[in-house]
C-alpha atoms as a PDB file:
ATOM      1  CA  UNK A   1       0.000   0.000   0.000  1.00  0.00           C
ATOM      2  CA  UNK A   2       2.605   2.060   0.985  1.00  0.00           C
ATOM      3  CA  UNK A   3       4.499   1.605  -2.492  1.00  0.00           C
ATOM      4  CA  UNK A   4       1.128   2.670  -4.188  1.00  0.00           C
ATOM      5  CA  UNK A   5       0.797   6.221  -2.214  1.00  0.00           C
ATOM      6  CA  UNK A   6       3.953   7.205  -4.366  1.00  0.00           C
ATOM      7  CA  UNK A   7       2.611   7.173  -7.340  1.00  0.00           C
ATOM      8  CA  UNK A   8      -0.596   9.216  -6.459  1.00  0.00           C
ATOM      9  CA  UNK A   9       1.069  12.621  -7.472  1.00  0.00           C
ATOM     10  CA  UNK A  10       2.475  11.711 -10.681  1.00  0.00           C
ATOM     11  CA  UNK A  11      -1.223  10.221 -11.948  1.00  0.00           C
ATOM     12  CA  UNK A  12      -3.430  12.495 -13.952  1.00  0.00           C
ATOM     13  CA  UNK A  13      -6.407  12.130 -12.207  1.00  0.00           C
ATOM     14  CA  UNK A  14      -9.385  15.003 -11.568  1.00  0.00           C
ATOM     15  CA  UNK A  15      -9.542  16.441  -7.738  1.00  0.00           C
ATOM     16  CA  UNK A  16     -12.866  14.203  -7.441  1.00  0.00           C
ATOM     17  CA  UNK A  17     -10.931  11.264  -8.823  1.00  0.00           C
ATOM     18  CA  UNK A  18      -8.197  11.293  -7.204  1.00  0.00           C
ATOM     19  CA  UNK A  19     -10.086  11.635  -3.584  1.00  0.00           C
ATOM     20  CA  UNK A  20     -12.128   8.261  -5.067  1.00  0.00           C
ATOM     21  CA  UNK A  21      -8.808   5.936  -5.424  1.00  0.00           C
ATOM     22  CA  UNK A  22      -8.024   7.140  -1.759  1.00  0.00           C
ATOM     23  CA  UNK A  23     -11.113   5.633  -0.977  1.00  0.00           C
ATOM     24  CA  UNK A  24     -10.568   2.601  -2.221  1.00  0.00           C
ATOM     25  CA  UNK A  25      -7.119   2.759  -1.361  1.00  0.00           C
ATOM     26  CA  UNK A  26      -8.041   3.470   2.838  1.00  0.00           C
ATOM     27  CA  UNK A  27     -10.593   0.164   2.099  1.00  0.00           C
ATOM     28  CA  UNK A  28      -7.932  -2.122   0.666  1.00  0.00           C
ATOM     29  CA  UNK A  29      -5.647  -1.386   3.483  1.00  0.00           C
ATOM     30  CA  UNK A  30      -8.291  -1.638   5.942  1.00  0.00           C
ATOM     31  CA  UNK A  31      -9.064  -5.200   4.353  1.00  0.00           C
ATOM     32  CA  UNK A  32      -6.107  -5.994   4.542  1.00  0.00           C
ATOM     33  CA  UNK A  33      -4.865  -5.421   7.633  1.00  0.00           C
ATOM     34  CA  UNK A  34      -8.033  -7.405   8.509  1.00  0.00           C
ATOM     35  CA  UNK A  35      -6.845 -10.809   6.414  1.00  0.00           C
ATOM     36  CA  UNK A  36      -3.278 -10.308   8.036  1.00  0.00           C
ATOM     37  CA  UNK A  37      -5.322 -10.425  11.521  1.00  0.00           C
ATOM     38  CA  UNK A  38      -7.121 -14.005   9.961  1.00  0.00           C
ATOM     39  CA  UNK A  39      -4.166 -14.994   8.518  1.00  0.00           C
ATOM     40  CA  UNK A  40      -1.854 -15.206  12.038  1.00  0.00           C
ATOM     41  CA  UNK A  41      -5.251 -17.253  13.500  1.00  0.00           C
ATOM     42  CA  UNK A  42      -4.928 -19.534  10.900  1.00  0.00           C
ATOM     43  CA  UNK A  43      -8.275 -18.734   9.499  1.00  0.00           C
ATOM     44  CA  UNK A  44      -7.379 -18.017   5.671  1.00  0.00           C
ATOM     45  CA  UNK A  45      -5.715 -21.318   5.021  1.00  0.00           C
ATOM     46  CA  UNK A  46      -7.285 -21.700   1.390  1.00  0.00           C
ATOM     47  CA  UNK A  47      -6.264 -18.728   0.607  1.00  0.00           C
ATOM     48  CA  UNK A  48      -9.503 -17.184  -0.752  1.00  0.00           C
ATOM     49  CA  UNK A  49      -9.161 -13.843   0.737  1.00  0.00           C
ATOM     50  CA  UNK A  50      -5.345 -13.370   0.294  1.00  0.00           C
ATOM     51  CA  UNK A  51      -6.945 -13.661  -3.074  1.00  0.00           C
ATOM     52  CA  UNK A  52      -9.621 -11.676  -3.459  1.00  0.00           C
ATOM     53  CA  UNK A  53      -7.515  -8.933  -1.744  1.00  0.00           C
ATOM     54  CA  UNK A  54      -5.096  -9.328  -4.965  1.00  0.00           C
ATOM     55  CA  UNK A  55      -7.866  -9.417  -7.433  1.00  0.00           C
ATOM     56  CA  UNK A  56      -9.469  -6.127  -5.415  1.00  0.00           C
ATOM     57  CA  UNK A  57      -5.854  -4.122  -6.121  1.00  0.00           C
ATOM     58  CA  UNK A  58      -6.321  -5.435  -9.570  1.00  0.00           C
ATOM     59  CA  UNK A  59      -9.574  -3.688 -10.198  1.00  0.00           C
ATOM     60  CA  UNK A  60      -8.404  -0.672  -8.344  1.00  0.00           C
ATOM     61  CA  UNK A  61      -5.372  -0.289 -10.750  1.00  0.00           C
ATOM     62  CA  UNK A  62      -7.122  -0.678 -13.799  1.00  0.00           C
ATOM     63  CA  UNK A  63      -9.616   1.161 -12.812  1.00  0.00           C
ATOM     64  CA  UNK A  64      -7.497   4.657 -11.914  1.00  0.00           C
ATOM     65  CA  UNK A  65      -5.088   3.950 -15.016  1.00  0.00           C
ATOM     66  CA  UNK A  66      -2.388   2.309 -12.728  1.00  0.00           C
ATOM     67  CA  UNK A  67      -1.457  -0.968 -14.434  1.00  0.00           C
ATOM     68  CA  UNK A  68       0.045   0.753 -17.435  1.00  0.00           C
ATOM     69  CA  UNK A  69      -2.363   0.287 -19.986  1.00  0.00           C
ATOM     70  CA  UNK A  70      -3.664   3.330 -21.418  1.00  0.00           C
ATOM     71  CA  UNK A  71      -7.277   2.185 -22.380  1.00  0.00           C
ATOM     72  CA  UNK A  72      -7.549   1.295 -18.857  1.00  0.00           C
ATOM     73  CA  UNK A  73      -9.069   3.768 -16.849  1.00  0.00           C
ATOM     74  CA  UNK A  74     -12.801   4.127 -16.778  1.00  0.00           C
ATOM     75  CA  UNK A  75     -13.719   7.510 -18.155  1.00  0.00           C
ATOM     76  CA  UNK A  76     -14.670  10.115 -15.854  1.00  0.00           C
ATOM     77  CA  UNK A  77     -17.197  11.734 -17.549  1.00  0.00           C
ATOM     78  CA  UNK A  78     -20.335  14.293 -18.156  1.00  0.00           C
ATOM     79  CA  UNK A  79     -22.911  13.272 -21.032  1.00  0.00           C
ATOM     80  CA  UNK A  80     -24.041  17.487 -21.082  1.00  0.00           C
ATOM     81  CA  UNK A  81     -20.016  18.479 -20.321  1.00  0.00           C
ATOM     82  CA  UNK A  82     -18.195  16.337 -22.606  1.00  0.00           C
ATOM     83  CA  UNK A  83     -20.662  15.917 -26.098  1.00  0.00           C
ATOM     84  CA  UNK A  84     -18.686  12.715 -27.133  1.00  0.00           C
ATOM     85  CA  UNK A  85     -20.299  10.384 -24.865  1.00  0.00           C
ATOM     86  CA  UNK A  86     -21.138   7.428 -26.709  1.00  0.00           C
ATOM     87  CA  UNK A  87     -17.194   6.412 -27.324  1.00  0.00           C
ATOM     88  CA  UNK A  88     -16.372   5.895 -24.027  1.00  0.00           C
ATOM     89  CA  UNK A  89     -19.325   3.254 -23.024  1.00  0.00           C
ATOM     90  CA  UNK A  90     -17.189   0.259 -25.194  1.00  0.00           C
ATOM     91  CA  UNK A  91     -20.493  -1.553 -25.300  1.00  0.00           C
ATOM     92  CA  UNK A  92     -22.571  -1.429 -29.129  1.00  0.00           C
ATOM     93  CA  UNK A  93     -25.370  -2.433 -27.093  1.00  0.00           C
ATOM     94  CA  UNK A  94     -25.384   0.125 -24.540  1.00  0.00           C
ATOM     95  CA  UNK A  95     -24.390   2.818 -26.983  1.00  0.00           C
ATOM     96  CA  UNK A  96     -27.258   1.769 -29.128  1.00  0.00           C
ATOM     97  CA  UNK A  97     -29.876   2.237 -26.294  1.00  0.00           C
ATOM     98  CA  UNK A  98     -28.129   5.543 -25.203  1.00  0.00           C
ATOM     99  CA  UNK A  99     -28.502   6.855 -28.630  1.00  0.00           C
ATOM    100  CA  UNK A 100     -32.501   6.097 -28.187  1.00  0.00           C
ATOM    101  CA  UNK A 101     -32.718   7.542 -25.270  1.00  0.00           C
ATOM    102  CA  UNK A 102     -31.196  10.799 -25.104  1.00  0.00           C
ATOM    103  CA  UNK A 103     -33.067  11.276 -28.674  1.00  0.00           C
ATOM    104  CA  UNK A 104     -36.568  10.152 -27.268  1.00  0.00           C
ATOM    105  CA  UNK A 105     -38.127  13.445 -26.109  1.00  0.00           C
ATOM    106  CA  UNK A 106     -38.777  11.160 -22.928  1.00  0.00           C
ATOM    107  CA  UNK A 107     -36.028  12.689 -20.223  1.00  0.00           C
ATOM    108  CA  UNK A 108     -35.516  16.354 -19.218  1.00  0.00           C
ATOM    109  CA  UNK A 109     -31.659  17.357 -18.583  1.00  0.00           C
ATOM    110  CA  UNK A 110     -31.349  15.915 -15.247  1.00  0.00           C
ATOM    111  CA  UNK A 111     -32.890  12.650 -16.129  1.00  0.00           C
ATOM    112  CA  UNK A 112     -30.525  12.254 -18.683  1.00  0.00           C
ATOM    113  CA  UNK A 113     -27.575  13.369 -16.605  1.00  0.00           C
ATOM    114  CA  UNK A 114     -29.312  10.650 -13.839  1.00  0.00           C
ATOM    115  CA  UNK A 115     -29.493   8.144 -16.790  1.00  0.00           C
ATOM    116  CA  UNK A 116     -26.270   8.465 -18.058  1.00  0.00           C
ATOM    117  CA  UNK A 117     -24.749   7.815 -14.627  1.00  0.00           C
ATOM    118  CA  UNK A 118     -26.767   4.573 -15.081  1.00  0.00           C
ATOM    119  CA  UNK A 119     -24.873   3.626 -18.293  1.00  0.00           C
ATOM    120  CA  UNK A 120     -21.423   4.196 -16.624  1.00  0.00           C
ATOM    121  CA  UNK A 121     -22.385   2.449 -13.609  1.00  0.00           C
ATOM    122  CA  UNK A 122     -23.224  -0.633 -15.800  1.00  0.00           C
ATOM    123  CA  UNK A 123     -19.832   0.081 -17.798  1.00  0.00           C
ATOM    124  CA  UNK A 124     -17.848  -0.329 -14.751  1.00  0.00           C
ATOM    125  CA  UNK A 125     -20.033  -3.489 -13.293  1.00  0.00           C
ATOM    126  CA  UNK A 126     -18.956  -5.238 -16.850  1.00  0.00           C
ATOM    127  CA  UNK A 127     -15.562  -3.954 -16.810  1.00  0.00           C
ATOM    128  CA  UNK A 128     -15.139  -6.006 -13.211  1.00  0.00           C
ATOM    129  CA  UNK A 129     -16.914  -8.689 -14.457  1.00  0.00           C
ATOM    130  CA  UNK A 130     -14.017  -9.240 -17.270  1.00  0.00           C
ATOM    131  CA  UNK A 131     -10.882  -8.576 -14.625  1.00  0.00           C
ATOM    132  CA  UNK A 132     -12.762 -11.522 -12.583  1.00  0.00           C
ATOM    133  CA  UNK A 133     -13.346 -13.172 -15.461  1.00  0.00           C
ATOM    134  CA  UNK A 134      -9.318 -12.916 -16.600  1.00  0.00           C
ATOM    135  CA  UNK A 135      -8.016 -13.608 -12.430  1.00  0.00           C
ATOM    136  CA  UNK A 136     -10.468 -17.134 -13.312  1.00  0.00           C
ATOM    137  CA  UNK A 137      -8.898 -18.044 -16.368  1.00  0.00           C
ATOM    138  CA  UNK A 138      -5.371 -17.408 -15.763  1.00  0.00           C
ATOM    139  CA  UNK A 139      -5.921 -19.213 -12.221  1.00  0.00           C
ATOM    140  CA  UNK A 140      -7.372 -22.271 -14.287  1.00  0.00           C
ATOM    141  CA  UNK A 141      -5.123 -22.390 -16.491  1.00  0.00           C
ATOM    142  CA  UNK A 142      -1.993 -22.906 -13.931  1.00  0.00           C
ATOM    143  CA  UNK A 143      -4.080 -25.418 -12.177  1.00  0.00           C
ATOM    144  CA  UNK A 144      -4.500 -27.211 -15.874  1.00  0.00           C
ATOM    145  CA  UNK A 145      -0.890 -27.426 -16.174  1.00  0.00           C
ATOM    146  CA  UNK A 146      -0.383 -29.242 -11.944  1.00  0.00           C
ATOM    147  CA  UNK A 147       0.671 -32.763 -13.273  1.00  0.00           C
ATOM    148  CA  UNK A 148       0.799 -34.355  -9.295  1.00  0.00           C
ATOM    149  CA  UNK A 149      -2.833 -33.763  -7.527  1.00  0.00           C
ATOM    150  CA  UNK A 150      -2.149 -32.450  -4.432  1.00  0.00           C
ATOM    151  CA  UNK A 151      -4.074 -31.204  -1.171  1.00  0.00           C
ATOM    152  CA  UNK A 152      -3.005 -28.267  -1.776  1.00  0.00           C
ATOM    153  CA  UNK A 153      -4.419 -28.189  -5.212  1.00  0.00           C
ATOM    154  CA  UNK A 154      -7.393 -29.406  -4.281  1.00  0.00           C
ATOM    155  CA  UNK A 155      -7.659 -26.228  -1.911  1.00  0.00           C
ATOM    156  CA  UNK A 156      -7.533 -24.097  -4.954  1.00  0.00           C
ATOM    157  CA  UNK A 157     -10.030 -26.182  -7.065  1.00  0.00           C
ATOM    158  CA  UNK A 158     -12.446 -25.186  -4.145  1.00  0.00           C
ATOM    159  CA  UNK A 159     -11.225 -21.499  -4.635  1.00  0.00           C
ATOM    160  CA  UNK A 160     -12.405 -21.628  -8.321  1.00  0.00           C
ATOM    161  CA  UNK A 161     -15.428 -23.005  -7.193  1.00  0.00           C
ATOM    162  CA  UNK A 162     -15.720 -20.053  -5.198  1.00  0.00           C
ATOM    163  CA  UNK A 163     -14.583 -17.789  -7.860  1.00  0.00           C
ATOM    164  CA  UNK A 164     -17.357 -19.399 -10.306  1.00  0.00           C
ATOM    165  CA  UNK A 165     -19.776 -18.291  -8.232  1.00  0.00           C
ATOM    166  CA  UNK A 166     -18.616 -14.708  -7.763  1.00  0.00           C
ATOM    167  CA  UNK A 167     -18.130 -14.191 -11.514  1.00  0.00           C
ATOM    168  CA  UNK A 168     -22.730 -15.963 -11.728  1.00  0.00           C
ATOM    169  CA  UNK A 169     -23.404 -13.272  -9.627  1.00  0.00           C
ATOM    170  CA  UNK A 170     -21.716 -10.613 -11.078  1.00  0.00           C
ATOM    171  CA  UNK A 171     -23.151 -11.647 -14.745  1.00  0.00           C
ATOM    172  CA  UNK A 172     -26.506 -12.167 -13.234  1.00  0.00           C
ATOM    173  CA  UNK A 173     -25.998  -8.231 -12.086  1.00  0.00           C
ATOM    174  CA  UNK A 174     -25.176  -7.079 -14.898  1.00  0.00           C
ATOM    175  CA  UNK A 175     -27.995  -9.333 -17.091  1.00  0.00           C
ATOM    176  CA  UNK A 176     -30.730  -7.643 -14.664  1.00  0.00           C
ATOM    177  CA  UNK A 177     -28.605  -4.047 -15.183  1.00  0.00           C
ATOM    178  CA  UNK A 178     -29.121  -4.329 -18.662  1.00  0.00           C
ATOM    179  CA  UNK A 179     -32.587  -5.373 -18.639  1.00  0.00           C
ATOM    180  CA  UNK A 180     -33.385  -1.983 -16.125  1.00  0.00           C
ATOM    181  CA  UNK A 181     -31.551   0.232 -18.986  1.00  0.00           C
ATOM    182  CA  UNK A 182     -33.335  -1.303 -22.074  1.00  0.00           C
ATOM    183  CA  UNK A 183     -36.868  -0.694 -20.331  1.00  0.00           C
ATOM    184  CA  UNK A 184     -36.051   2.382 -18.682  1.00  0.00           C
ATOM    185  CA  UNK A 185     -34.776   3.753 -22.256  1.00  0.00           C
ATOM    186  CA  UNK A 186     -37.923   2.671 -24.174  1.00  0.00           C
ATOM    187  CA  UNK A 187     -40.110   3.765 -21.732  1.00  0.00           C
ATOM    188  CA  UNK A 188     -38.986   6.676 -19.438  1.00  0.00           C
ATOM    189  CA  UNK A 189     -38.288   6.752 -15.562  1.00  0.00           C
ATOM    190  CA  UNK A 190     -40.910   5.722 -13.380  1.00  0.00           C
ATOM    191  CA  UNK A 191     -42.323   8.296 -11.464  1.00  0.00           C
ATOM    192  CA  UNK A 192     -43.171   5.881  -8.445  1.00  0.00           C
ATOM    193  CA  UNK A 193     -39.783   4.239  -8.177  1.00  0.00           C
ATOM    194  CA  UNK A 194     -38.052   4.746  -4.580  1.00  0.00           C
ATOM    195  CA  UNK A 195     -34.467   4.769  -5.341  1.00  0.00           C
ATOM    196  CA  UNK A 196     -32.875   6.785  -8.140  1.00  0.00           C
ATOM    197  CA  UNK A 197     -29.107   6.011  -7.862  1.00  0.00           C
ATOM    198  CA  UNK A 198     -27.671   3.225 -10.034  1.00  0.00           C
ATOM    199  CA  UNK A 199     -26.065   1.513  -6.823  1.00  0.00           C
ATOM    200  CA  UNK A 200     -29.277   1.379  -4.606  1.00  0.00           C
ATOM    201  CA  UNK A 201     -31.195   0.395  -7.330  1.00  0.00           C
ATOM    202  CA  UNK A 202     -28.824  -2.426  -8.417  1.00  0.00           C
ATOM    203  CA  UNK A 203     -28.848  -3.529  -4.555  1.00  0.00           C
ATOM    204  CA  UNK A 204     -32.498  -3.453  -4.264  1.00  0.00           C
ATOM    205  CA  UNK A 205     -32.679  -5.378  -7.332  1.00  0.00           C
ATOM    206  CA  UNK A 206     -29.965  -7.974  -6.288  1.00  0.00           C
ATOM    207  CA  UNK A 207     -31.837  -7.948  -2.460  1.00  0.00           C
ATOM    208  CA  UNK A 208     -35.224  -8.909  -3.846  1.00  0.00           C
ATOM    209  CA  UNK A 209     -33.640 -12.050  -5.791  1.00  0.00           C
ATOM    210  CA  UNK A 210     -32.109 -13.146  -2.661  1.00  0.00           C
ATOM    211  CA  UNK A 211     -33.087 -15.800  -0.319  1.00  0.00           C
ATOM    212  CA  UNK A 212     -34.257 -13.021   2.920  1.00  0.00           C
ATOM    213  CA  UNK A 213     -37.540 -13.100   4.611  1.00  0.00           C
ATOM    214  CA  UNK A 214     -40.322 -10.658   4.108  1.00  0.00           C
ATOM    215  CA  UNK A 215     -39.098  -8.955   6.995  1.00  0.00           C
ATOM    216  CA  UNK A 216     -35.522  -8.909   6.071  1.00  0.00           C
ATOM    217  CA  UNK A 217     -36.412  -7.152   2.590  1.00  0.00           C
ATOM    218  CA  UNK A 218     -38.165  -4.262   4.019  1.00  0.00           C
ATOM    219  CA  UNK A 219     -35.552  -4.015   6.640  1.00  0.00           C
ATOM    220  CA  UNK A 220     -32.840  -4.230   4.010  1.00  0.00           C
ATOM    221  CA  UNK A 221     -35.049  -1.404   1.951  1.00  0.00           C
ATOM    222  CA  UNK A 222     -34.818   0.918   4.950  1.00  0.00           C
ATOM    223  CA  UNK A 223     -30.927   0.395   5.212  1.00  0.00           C
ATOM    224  CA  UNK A 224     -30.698   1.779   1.458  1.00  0.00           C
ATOM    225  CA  UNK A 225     -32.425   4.500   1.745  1.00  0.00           C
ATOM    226  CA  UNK A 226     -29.807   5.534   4.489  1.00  0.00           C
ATOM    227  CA  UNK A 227     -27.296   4.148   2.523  1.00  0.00           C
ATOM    228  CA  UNK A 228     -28.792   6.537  -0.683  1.00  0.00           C
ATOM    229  CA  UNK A 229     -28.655   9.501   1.337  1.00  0.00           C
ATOM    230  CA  UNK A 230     -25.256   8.880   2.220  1.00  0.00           C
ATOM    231  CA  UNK A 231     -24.654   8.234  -1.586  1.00  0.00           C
ATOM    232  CA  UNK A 232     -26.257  11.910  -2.134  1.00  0.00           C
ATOM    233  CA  UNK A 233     -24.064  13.485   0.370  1.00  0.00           C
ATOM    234  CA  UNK A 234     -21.077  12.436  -0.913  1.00  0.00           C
ATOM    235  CA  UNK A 235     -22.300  13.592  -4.490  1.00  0.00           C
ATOM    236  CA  UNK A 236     -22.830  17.028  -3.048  1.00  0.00           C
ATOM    237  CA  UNK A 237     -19.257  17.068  -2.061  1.00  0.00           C
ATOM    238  CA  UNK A 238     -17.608  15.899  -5.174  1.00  0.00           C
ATOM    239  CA  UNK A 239     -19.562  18.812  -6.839  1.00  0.00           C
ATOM    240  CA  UNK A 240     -18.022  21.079  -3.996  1.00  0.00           C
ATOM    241  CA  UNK A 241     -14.621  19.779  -4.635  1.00  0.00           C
ATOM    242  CA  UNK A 242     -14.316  20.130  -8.251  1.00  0.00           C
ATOM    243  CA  UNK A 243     -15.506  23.582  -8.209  1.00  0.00           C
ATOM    244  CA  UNK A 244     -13.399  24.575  -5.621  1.00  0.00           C
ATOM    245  CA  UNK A 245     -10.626  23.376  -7.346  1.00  0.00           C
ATOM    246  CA  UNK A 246     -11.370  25.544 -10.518  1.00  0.00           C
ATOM    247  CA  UNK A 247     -11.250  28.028  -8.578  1.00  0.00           C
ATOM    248  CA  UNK A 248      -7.971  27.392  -7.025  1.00  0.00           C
ATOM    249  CA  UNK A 249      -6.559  27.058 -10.711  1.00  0.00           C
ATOM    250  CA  UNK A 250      -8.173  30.152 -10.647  1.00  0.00           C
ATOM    251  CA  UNK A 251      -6.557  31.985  -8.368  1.00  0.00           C
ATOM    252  CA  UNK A 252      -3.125  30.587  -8.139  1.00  0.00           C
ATOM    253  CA  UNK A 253      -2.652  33.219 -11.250  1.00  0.00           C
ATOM    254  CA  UNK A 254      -3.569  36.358 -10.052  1.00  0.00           C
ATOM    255  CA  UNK A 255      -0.706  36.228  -6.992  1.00  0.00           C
ATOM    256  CA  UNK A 256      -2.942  37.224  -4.136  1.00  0.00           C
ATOM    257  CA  UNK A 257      -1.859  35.212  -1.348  1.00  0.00           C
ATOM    258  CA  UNK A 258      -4.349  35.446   1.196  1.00  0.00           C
ATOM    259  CA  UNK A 259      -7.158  35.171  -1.682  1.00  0.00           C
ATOM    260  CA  UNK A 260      -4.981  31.973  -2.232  1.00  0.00           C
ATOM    261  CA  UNK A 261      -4.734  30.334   1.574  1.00  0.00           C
ATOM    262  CA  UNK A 262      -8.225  31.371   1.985  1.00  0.00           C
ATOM    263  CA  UNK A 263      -9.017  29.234  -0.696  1.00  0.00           C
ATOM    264  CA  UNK A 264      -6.578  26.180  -0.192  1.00  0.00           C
ATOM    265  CA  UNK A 265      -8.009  25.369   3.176  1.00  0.00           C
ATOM    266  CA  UNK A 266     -11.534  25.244   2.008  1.00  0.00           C
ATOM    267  CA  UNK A 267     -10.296  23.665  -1.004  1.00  0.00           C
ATOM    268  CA  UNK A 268      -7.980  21.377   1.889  1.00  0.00           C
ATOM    269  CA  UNK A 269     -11.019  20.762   3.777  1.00  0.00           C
ATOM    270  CA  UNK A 270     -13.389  19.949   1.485  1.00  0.00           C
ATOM    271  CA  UNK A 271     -11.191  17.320   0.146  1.00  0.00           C
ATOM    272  CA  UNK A 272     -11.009  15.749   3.134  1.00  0.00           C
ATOM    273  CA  UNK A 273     -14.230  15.202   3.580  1.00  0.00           C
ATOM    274  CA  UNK A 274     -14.869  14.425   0.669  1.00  0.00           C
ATOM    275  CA  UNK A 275     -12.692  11.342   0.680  1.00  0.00           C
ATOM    276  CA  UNK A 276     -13.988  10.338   4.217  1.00  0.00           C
ATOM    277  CA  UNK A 277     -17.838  10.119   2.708  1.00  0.00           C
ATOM    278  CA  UNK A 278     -16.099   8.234  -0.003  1.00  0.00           C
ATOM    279  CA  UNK A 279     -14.671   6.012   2.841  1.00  0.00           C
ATOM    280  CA  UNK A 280     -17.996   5.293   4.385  1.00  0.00           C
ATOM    281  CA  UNK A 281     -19.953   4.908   0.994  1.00  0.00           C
ATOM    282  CA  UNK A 282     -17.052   1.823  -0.395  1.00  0.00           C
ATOM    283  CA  UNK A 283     -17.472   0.541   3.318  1.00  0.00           C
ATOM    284  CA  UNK A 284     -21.196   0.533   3.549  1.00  0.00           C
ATOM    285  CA  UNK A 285     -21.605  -0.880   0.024  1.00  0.00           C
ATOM    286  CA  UNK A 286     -19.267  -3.925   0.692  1.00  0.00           C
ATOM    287  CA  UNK A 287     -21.243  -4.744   3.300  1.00  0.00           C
ATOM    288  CA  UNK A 288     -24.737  -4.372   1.544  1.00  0.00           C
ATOM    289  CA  UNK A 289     -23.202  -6.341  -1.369  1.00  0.00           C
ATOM    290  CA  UNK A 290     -21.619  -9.295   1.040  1.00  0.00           C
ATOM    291  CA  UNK A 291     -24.996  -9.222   2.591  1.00  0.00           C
ATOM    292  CA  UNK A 292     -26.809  -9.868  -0.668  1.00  0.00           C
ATOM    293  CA  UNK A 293     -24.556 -12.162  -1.680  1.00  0.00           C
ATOM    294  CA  UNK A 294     -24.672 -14.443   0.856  1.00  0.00           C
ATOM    295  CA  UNK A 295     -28.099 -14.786   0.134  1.00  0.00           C
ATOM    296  CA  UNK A 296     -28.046 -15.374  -3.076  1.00  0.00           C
ATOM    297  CA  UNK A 297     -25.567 -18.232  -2.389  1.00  0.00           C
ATOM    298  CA  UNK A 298     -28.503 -19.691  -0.039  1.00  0.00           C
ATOM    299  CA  UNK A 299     -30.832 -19.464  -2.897  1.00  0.00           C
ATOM    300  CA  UNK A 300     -28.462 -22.203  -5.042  1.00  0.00           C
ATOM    301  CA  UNK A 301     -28.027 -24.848  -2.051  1.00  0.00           C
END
């Protein structure tokens, strides 16, 4: 983790992005620390969550542009701001139903801006799908090539098991993602619906699926609408953040210096709380998603 930090300054990342991979960055350390905690009780001896925790810094790499391929980093990106939307959702599919959509007469500015969130939401569910999907194959193919079956391989046979099912509930996420897209496209937002961002919705899609009670599901459907508001809050924030540091750009130019510290510790302090919301929205979702997947697992026994 410590190795990763050093690279932070030379990426080129937006103010809101770069307070996102400290996010994650805070959560994989936390995790970690967590597994080295398991790992001295003897509780990790297959080896699962040493790696997932690999796989995790995978997806966090590729994701901010770290692993040195170019085409790697998700595009962080404004349908209204940035014009050339459709090139950056890699999908024909998805570009397809975009193209409907925002051509439909059926969404006012903010829908589409809410929509288009949707898209990239379901861009970056596919594009963990296929890391997953890559960490499976290359781990099968190694095992493939063991010519002397041993316990230990046998361990990681059960980890691909394990794996298997991760990558069915991913794809079944992103089947029933799709599915929300093509009929919310076609046919407009719902006024009724409860939740409006992509994450809740996804959960509360993934939740009623699972294998919980009637009393679990509304109890897990007040949780999200905390969890939403938390997801709004940190929103507000981002917002916050990347205007205030326009407006540092701004200023560092004109060579007033108390203008300037004036506007480096709000621009200081809003960063910081911006990546602390970020913190507890990673955090909270990990635990809604473990939740829901656990339950879903029940479902296939």
């Amino acid at each position: 983790m410590k190795k990763l930090n050093v690279y932070l300054s030379k990426l080129q990342l937006s103010a809101v992005k770069l307070a996102e991979l400290h996010s994650d960055l805070k959560i994989q350390e936390k995790d970690e620390l967590g597994w080295k905690k398991l790992k001295a009780e003897g509780l990790d001896e297959d080896g699962e969550k040493e790696a997932k925790l690999r796989r995790n810094l995978h997806v966090i790499m590729a994701k901010y542009g770290m692993n040195g391929k170019k085409d790697a980093q998700i595009a962080d990106s404004n349908y209204i701001k940035d014009g050339s939307e459709s090139d950056v959702l890699d999908d024909p599919r998805l570009e397809k139903l975009w193209s409907k959509a925002k051509t439909s007469g059926k969404f006012s500015e903010d829908e589409l801006d809410k929509l288009w969130r949707e898209f990239k939401h379901h861009k970056e569910k596919i594009h963990d799908y296929n890391l997953l999907l890559e960490t499976v194959s290359r781990t099968e193919e190694i095992h493939k090539n063991v010519i002397n079956p041993s316990e230990e391989n046998v361990v990681k046979e059960e980890l691909l098991h394990s794996k298997h099912r991760e990558l069915k509930d991913k794809l079944r996420s992103i089947n029933q993602g799709f599915e929300r897209l093509r009929k919310v496209s076609h046919q407009g937002y719902d006024t009724t619906s409860e939740f409006e961002e992509p994450r809740v919705i996804d959960l509360w899609d993934m939740a009623k699926s699972a294998n919980f009670t009637e009393k679990e599901l509304e109890s897990f459907r007040e949780e999200l609408k905390h969890f939403e508001a938390k997801v709004e809050k940190h929103q507000h924030y981002q917002k916050q953040l990347e205007i205030s540091h326009q407006k540092l750009k701004h200023i560092e130019g004109m060579g007033d210096k108390d203008h300037l510290n004036r506007n480096r510790e709000k621009y200081t302090m809003l960063e910081e709380k911006t990546k602390e919301l970020g913190y507890k929205v990673k955090k909270h979702l990990q635990d809604l998603s473990g939740r829901i997947s656990k339950g879903l697992q029940h479902n296939e026994l």
